[in-house]
PDB file of N, CA and C in Angstrom:
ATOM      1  N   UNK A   1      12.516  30.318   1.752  1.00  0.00           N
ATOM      2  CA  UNK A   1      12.785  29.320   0.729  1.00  0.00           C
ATOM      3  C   UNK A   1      11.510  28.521   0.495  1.00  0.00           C
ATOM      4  N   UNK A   2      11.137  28.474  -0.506  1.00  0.00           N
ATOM      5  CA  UNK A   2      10.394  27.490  -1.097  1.00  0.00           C
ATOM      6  C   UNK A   2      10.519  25.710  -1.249  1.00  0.00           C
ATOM      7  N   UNK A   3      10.269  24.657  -0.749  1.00  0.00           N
ATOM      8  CA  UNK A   3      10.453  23.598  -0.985  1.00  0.00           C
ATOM      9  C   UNK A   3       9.945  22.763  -2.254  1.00  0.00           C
ATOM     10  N   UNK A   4      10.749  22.014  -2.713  1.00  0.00           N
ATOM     11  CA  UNK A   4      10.010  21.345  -4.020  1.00  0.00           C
ATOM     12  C   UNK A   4       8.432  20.710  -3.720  1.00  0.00           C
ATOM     13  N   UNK A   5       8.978  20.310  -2.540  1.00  0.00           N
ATOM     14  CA  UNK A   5       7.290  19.300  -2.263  1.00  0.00           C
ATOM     15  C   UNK A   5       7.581  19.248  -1.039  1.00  0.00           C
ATOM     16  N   UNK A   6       6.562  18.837  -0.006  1.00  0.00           N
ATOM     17  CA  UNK A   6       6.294  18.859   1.374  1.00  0.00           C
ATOM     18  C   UNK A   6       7.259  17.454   1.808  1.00  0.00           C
ATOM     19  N   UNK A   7       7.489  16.232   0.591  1.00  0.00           N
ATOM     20  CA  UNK A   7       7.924  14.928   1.065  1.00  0.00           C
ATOM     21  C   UNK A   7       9.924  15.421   1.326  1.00  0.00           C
ATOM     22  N   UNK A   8      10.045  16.124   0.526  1.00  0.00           N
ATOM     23  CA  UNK A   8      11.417  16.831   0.809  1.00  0.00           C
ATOM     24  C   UNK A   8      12.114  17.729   1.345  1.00  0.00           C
ATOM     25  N   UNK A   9      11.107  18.344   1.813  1.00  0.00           N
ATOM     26  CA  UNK A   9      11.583  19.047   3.253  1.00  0.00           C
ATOM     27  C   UNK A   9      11.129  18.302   4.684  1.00  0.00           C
ATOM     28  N   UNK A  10      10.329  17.078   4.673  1.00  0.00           N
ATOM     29  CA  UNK A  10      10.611  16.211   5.716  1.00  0.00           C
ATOM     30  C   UNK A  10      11.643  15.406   5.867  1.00  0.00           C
ATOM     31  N   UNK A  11      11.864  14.619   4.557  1.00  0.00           N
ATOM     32  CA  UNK A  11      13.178  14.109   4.768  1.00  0.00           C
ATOM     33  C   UNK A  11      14.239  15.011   4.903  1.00  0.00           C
ATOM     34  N   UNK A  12      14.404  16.319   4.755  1.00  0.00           N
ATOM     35  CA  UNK A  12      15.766  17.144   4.507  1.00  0.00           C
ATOM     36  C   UNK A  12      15.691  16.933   5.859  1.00  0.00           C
ATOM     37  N   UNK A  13      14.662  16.996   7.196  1.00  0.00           N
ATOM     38  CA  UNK A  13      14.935  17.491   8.396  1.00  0.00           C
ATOM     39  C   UNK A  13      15.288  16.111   9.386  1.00  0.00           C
ATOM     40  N   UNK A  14      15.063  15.342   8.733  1.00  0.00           N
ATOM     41  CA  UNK A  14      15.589  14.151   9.167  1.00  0.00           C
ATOM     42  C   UNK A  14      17.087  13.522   9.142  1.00  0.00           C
ATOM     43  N   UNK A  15      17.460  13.754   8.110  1.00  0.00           N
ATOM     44  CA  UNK A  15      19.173  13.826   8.297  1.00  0.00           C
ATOM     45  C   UNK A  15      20.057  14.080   9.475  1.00  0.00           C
ATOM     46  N   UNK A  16      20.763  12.719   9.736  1.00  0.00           N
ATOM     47  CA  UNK A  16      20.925  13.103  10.810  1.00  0.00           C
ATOM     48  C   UNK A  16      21.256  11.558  11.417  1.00  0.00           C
ATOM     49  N   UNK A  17      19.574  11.859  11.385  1.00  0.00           N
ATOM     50  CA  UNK A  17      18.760  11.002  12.307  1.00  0.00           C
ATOM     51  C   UNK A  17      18.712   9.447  11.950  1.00  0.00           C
ATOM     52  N   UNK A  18      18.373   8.011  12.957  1.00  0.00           N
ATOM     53  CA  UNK A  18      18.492   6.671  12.236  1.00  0.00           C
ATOM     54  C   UNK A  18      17.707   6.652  11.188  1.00  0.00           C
ATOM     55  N   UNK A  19      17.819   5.959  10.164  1.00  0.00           N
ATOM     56  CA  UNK A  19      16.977   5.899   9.133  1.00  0.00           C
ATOM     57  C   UNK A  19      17.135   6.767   7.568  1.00  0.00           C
ATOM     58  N   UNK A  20      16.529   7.197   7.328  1.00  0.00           N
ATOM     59  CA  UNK A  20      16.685   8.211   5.842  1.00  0.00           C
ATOM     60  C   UNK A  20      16.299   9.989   5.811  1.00  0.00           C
ATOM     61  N   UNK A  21      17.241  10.494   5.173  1.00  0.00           N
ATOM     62  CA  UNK A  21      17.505  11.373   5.406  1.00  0.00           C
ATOM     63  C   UNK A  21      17.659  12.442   3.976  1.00  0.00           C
ATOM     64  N   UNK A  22      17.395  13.705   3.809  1.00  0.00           N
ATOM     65  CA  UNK A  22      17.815  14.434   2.680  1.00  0.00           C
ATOM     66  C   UNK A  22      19.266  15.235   3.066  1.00  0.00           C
ATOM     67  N   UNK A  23      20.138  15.310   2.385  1.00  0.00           N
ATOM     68  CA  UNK A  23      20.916  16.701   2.130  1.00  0.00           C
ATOM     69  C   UNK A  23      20.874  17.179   1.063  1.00  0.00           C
ATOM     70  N   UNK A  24      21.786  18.178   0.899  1.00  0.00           N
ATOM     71  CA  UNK A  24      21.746  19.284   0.286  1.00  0.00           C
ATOM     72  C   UNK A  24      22.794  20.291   0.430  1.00  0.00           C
ATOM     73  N   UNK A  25      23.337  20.894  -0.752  1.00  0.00           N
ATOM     74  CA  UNK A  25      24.415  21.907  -0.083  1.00  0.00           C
ATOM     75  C   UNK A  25      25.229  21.862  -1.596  1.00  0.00           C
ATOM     76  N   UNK A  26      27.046  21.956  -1.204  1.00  0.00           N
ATOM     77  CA  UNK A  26      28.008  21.832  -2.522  1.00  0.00           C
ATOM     78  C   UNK A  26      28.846  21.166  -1.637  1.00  0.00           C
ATOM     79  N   UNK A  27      29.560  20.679  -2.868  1.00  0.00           N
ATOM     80  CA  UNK A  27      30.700  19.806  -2.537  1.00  0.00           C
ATOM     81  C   UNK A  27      31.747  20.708  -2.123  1.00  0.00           C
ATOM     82  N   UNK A  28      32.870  20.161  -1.832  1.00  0.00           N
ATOM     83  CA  UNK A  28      34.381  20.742  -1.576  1.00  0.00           C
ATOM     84  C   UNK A  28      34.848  21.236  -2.673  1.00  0.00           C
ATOM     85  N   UNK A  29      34.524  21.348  -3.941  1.00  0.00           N
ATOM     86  CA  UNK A  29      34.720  22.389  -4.813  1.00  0.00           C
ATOM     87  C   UNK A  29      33.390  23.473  -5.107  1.00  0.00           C
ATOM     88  N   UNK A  30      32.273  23.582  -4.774  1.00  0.00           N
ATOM     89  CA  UNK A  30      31.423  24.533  -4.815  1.00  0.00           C
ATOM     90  C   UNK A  30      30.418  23.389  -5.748  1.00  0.00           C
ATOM     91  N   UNK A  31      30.476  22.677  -6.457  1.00  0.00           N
ATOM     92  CA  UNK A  31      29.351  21.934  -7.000  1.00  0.00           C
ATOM     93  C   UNK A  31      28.325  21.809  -6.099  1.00  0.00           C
ATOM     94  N   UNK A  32      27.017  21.915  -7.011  1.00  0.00           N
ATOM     95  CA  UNK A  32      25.728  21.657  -6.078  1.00  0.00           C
ATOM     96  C   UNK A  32      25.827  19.956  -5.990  1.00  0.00           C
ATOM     97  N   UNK A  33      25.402  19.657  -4.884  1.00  0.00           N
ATOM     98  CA  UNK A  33      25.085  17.741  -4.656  1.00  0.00           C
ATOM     99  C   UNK A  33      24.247  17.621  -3.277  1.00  0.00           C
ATOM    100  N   UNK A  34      23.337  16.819  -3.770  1.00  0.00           N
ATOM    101  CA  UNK A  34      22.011  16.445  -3.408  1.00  0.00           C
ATOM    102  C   UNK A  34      22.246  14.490  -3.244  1.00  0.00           C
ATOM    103  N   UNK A  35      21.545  14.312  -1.936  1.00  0.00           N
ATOM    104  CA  UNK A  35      22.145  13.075  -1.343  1.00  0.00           C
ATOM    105  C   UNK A  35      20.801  12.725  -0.714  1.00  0.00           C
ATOM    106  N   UNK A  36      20.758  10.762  -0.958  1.00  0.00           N
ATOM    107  CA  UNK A  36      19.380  10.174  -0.357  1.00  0.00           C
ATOM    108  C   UNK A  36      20.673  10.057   0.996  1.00  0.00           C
ATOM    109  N   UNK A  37      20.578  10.088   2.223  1.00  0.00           N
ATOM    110  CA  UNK A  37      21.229   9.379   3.070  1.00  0.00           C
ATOM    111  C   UNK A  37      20.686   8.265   4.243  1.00  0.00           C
ATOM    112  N   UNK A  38      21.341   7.163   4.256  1.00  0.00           N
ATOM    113  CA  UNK A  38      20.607   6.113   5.181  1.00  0.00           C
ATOM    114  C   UNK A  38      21.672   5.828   6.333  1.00  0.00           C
ATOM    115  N   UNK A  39      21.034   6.031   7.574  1.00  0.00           N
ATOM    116  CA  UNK A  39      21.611   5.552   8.599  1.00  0.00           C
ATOM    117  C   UNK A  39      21.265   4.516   9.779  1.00  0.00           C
ATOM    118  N   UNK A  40      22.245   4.117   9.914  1.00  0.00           N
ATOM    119  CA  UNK A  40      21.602   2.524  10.821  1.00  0.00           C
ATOM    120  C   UNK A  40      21.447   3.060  12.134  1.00  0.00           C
ATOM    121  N   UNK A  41      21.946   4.191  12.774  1.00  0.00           N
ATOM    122  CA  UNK A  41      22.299   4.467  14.358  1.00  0.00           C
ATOM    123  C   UNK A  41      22.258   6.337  13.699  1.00  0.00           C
ATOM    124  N   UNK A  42      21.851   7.033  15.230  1.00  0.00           N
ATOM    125  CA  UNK A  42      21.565   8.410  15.359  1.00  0.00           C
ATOM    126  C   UNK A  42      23.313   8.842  14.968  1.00  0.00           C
ATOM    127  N   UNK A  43      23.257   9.862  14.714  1.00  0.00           N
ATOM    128  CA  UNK A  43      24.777  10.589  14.605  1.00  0.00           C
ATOM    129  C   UNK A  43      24.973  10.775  15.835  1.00  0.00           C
ATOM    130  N   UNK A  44      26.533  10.497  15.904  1.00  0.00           N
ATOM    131  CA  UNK A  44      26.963  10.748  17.148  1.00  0.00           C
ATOM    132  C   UNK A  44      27.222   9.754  18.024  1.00  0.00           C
ATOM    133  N   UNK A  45      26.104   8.333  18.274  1.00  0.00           N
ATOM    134  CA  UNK A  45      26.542   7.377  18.691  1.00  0.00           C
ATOM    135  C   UNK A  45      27.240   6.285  18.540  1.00  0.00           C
ATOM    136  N   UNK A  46      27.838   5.479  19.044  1.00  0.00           N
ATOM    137  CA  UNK A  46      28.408   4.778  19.184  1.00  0.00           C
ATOM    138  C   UNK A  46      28.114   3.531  18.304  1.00  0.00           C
ATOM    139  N   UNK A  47      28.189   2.437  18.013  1.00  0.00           N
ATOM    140  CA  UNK A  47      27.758   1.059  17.193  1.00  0.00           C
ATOM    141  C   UNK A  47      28.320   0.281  18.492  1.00  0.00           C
ATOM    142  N   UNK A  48      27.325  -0.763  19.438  1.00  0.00           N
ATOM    143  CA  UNK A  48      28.160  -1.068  20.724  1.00  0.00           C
ATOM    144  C   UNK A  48      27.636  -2.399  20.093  1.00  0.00           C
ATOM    145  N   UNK A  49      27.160  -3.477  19.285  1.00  0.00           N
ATOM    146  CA  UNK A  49      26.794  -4.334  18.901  1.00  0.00           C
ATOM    147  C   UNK A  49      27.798  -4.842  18.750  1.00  0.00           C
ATOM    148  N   UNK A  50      28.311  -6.333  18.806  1.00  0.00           N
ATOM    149  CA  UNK A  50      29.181  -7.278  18.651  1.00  0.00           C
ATOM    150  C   UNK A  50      28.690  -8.322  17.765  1.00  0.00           C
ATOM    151  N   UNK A  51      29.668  -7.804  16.050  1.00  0.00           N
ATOM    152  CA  UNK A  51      29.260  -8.421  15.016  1.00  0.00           C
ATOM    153  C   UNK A  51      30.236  -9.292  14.451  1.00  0.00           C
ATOM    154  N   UNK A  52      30.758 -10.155  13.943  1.00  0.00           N
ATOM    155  CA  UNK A  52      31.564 -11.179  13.083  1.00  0.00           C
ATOM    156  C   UNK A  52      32.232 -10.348  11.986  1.00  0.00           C
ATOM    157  N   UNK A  53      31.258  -9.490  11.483  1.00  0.00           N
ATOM    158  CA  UNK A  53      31.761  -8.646  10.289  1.00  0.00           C
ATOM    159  C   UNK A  53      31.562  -7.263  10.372  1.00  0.00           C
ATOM    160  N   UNK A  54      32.437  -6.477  10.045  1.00  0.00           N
ATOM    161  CA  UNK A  54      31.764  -4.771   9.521  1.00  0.00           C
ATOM    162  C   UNK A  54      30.357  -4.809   9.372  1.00  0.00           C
ATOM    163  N   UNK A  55      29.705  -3.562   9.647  1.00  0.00           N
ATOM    164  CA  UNK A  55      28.793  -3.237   8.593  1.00  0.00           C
ATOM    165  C   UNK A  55      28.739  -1.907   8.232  1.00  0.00           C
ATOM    166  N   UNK A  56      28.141  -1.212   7.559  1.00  0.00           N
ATOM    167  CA  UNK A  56      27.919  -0.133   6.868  1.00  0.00           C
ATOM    168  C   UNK A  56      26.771   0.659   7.749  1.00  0.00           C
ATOM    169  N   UNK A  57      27.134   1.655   8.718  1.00  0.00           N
ATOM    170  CA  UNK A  57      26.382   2.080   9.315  1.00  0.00           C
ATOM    171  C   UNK A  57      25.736   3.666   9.362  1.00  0.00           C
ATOM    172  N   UNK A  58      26.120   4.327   7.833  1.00  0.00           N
ATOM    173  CA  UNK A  58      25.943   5.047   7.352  1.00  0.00           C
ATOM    174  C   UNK A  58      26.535   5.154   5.540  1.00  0.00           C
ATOM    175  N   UNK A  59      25.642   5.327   4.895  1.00  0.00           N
ATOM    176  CA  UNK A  59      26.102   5.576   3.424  1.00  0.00           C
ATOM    177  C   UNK A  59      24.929   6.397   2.798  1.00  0.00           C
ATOM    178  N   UNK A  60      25.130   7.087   1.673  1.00  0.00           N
ATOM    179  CA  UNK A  60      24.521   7.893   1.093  1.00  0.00           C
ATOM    180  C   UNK A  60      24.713   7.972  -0.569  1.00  0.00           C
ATOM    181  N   UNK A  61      23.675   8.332  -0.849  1.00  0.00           N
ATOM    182  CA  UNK A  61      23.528   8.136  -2.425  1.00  0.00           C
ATOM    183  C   UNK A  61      23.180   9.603  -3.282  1.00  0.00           C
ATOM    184  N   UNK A  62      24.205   9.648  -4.162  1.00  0.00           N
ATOM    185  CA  UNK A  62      23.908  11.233  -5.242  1.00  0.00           C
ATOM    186  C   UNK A  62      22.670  11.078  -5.874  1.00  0.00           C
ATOM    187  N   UNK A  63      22.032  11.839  -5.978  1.00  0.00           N
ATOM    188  CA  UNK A  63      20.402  11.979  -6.635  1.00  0.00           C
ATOM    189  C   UNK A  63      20.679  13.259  -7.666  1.00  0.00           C
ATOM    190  N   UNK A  64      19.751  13.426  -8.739  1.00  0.00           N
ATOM    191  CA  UNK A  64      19.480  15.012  -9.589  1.00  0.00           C
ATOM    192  C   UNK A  64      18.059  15.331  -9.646  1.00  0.00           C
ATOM    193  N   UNK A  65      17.743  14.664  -9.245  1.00  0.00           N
ATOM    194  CA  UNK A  65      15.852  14.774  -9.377  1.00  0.00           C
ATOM    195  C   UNK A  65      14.921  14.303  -7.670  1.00  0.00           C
ATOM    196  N   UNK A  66      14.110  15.029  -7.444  1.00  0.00           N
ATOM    197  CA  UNK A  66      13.650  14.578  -6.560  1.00  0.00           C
ATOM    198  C   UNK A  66      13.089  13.127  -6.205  1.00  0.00           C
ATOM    199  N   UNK A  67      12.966  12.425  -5.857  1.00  0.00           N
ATOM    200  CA  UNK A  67      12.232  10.859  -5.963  1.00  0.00           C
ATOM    201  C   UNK A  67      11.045  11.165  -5.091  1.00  0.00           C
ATOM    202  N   UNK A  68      10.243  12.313  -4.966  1.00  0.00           N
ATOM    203  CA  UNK A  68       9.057  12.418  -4.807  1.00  0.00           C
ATOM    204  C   UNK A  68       7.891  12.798  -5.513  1.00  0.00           C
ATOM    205  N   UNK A  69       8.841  14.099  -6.042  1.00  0.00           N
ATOM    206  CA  UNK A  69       7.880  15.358  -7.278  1.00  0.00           C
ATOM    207  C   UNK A  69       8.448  15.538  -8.731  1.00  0.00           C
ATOM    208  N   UNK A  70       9.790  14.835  -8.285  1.00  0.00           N
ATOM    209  CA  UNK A  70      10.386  14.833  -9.624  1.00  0.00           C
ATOM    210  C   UNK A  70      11.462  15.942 -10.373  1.00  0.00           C
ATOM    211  N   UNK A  71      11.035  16.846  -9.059  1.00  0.00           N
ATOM    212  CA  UNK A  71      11.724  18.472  -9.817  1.00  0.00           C
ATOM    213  C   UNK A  71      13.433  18.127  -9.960  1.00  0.00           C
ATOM    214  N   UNK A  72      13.844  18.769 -10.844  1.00  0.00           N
ATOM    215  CA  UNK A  72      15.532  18.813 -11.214  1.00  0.00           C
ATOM    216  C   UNK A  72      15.916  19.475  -9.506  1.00  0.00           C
ATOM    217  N   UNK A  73      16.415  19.161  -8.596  1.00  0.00           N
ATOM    218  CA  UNK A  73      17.000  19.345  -7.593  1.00  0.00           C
ATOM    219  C   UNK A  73      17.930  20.939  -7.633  1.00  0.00           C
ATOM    220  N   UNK A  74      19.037  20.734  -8.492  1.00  0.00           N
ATOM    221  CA  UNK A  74      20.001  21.906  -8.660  1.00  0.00           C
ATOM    222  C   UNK A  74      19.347  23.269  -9.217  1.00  0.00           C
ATOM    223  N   UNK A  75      18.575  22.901 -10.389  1.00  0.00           N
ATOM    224  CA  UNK A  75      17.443  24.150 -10.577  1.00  0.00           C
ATOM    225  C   UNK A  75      16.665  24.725  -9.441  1.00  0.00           C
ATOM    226  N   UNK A  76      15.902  24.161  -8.932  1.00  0.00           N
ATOM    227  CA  UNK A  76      14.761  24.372  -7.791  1.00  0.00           C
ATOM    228  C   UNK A  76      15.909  24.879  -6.980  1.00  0.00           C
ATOM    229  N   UNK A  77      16.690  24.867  -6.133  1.00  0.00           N
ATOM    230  CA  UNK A  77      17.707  25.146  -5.003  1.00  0.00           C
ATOM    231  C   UNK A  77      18.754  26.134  -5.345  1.00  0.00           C
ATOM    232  N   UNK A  78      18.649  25.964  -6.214  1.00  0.00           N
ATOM    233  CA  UNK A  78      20.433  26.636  -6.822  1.00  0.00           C
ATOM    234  C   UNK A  78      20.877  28.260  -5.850  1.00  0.00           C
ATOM    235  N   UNK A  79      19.602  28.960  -5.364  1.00  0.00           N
ATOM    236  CA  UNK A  79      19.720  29.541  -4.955  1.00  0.00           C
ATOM    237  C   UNK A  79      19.846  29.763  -3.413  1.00  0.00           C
ATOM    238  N   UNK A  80      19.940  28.330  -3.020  1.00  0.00           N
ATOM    239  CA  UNK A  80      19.769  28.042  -1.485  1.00  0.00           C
ATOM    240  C   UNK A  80      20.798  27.162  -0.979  1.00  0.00           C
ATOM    241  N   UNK A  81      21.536  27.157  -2.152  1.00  0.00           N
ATOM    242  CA  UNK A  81      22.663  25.935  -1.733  1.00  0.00           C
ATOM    243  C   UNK A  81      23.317  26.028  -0.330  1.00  0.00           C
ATOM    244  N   UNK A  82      23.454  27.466   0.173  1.00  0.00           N
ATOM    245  CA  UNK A  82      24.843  27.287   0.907  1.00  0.00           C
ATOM    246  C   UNK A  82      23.856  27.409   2.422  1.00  0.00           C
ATOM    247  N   UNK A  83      22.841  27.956   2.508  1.00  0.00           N
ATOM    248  CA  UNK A  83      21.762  27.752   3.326  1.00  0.00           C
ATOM    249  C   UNK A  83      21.440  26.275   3.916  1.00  0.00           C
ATOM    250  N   UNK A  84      21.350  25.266   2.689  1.00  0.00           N
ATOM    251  CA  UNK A  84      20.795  24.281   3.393  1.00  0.00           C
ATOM    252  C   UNK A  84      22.270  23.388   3.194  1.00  0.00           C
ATOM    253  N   UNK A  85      23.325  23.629   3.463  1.00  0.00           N
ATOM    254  CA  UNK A  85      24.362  23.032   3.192  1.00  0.00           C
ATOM    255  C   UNK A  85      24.436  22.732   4.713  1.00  0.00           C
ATOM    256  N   UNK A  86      24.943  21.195   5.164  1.00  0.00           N
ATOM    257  CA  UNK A  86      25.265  20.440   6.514  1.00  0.00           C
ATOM    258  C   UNK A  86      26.526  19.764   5.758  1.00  0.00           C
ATOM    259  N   UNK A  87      27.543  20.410   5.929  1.00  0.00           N
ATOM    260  CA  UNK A  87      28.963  19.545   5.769  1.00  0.00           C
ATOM    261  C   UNK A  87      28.730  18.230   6.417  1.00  0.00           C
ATOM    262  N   UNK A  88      28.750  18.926   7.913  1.00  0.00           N
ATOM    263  CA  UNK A  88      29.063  17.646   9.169  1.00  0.00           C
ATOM    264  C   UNK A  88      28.245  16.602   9.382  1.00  0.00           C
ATOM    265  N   UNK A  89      27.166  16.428   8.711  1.00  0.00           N
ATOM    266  CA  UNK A  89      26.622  15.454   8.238  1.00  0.00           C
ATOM    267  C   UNK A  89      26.703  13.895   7.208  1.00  0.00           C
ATOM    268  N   UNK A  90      27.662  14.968   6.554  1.00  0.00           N
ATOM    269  CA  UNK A  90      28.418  14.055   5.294  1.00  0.00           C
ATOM    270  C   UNK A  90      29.218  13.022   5.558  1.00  0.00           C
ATOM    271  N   UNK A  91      28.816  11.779   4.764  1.00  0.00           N
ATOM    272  CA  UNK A  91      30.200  10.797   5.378  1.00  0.00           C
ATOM    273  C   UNK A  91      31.223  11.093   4.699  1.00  0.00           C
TER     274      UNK A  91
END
């Protein structure tokens, strides 16, 4: 597979992980969807902090264009969807 740009296949490999992250893949009906994702804590752990309020310790945002190089996302990939698809990642 070819990557759009070098800045998006670092973030793709970061997902996951605290901080920001790429996915990639289809939805639960086969649509292609492409996601900035931000996380406060690694997957998997726990939130052991004692807060007054909720917080949001994972959320993610739909994108169509890269926010590095610019390329149309679903074009460039279309052929890699199910390859770089991480369900279990997804909130």
């Amino acid at each position: 597979m070819k990557w759009c740009c070098s800045a998006f296949e670092g973030w793709y490999s970061q997902a996951g992980h605290r901080g920001v992250g790429m996915l990639a893949g289809k939805s639960s009906e086969g649509d292609p969807e492409f996601f900035i994702q931000f996380r406060a804590i690694e997957d998997g752990e726990e939130l052991t902090v004692g807060l007054p309020n909720a917080i949001l310790i994972q959320t993610q945002l739909g994108i169509r264009y890269c926010p590095w190089c610019g390329r149309e996302l679903e074009q460039w990939y279309r052929d890699y969807l199910s390859e770089l698809d991480r369900p279990e990642l997804k909130t």
